[in-house]
N, C-alpha and C. Protein backbone atom coordinates (compact mmCIF):
# COMPACT_ATOMS: atom_id res chain seq x y z
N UNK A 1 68.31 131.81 -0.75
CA UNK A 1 67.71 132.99 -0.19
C UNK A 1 66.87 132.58 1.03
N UNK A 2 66.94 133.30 2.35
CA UNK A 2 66.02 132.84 3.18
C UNK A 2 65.03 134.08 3.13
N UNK A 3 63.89 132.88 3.91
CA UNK A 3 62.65 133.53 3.56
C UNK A 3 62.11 134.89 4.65
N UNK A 4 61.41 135.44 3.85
CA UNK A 4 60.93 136.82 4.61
C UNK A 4 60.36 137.00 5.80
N UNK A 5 60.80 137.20 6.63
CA UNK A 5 60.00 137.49 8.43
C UNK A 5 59.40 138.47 8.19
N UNK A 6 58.13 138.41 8.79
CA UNK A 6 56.88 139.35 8.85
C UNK A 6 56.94 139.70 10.57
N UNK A 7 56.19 140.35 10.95
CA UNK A 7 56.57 141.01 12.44
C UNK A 7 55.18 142.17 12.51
N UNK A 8 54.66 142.40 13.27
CA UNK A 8 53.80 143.36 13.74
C UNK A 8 54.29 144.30 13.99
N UNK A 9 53.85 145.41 13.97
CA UNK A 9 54.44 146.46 14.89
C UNK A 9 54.27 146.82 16.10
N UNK A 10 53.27 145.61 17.07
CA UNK A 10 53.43 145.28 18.76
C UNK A 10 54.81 145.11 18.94
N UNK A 11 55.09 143.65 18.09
CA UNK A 11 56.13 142.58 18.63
C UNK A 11 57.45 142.76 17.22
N UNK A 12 58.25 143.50 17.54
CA UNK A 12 59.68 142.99 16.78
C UNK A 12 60.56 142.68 17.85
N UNK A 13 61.43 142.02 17.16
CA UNK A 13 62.93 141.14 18.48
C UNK A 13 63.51 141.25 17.37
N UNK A 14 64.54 141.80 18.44
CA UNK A 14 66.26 142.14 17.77
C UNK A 14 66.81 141.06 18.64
N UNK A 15 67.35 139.78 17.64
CA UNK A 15 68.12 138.72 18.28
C UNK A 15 69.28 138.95 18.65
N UNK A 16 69.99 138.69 20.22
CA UNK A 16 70.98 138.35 20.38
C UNK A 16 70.97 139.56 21.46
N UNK A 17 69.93 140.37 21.40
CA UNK A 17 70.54 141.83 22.47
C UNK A 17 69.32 142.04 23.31
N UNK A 18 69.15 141.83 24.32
CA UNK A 18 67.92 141.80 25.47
C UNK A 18 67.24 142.73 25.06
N UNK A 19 67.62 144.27 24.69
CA UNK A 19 67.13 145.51 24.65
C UNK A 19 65.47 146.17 25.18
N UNK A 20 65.51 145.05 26.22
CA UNK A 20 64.56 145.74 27.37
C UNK A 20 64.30 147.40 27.88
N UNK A 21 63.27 147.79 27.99
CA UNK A 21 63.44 149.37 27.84
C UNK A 21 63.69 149.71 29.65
N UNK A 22 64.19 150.61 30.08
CA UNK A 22 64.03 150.98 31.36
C UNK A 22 62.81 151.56 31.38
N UNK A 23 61.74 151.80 32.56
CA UNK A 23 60.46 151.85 32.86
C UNK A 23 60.83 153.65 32.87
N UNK A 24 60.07 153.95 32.11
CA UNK A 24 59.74 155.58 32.85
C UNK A 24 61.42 156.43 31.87
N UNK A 25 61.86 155.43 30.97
CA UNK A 25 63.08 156.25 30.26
C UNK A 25 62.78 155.64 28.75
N UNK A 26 64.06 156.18 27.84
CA UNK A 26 64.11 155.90 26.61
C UNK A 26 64.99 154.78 26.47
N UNK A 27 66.25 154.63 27.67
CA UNK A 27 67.64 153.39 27.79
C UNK A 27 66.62 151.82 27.35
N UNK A 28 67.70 151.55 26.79
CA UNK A 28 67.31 150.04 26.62
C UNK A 28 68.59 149.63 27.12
N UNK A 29 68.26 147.79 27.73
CA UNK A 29 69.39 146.96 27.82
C UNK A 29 70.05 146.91 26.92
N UNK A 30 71.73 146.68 27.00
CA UNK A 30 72.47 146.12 25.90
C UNK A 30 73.30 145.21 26.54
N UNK A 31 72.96 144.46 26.98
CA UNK A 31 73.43 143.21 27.47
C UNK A 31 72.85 141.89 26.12
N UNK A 32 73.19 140.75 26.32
CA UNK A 32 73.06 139.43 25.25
C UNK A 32 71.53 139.26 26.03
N UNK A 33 71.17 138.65 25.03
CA UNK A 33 69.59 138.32 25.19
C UNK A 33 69.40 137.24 26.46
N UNK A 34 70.60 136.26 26.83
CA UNK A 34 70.15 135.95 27.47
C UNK A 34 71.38 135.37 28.71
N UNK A 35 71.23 137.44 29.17
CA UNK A 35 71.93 137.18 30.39
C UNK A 35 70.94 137.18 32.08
N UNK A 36 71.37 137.34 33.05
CA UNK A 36 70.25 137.16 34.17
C UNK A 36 71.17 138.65 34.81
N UNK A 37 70.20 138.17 35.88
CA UNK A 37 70.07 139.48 37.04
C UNK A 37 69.78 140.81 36.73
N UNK A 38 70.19 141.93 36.83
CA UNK A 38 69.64 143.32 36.20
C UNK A 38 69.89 143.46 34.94
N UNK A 39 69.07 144.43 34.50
CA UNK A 39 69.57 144.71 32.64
C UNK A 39 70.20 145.78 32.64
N UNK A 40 70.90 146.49 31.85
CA UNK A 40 71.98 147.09 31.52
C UNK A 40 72.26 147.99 30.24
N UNK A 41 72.38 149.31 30.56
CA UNK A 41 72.70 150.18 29.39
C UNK A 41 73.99 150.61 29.53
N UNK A 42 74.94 150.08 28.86
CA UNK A 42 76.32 150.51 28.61
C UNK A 42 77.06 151.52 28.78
N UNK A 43 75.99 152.32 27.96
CA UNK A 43 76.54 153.67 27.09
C UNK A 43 75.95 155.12 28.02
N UNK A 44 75.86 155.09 29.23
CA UNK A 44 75.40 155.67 29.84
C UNK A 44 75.51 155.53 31.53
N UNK A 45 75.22 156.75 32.46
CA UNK A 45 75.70 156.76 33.75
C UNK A 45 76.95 158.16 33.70
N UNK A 46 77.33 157.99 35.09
CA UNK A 46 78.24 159.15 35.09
C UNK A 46 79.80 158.77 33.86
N UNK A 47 80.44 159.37 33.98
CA UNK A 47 81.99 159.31 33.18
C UNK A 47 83.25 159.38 34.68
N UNK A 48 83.62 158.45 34.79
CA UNK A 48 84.64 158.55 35.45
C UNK A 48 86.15 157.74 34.54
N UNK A 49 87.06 158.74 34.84
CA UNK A 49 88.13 158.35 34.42
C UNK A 49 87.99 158.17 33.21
N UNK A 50 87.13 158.69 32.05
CA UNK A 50 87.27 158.42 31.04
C UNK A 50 85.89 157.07 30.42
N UNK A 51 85.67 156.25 31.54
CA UNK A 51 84.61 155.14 31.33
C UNK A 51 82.72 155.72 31.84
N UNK A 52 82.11 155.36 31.09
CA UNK A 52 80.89 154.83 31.90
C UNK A 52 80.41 154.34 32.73
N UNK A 53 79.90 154.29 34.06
CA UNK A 53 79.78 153.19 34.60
C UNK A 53 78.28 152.42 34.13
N UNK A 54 77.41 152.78 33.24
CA UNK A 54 76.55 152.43 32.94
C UNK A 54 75.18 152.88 34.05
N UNK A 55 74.09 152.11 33.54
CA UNK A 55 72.49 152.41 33.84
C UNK A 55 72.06 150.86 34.28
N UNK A 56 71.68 150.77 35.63
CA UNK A 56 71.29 149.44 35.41
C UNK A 56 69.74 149.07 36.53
N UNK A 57 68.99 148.58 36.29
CA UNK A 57 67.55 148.73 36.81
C UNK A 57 67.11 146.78 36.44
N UNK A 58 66.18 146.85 37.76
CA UNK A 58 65.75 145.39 38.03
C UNK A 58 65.18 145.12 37.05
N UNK A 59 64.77 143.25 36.45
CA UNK A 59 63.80 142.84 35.89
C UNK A 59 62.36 142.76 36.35
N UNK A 60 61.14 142.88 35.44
CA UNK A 60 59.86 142.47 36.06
C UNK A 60 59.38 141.67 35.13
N UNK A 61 58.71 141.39 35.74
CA UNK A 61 57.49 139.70 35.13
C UNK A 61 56.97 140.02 33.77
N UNK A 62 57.16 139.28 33.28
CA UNK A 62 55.95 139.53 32.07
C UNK A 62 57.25 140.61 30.80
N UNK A 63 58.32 141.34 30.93
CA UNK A 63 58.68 142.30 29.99
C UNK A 63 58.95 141.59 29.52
N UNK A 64 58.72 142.13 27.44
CA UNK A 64 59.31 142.08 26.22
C UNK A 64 59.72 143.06 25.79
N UNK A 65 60.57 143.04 24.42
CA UNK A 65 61.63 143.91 23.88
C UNK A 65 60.19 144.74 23.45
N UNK A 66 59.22 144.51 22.76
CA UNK A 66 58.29 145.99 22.37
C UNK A 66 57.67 146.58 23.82
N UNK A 67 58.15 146.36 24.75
CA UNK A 67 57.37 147.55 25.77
C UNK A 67 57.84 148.94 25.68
């Protein structure tokens, strides 16, 4: 059995998925935790042809997944 993670409710991390929030929205990244350049919401943006083109907004200094 592994043992129990405790976590605050400042600071939880969801491993493996950046899920950085966009500033001033509800989108989070869904890109891998540790990709570079802008972050990225998938599931969202206009619909063309059937696809998404997604949501995508710069990094800043200092963000974690509880902002």
């Amino acid at each position: 059995m592994s043992p129990k993670r405790t976590a605050t409710a400042e600071h939880i991390e969801i491993p493996g998925i950046c899920f950085i929030r966009q500033p001033e929205s509800t989108l989070r990244c869904t890109l891998s935790a540790d990709h570079h350049g802008e972050h990225q919401h998938c599931y969202s943006g206009p619909l063309t042809h059937g696809f998404r083109a997604g949501t995508t907004w710069p990094r800043r200094a200092g963000e974690t997944q509880a902002d």
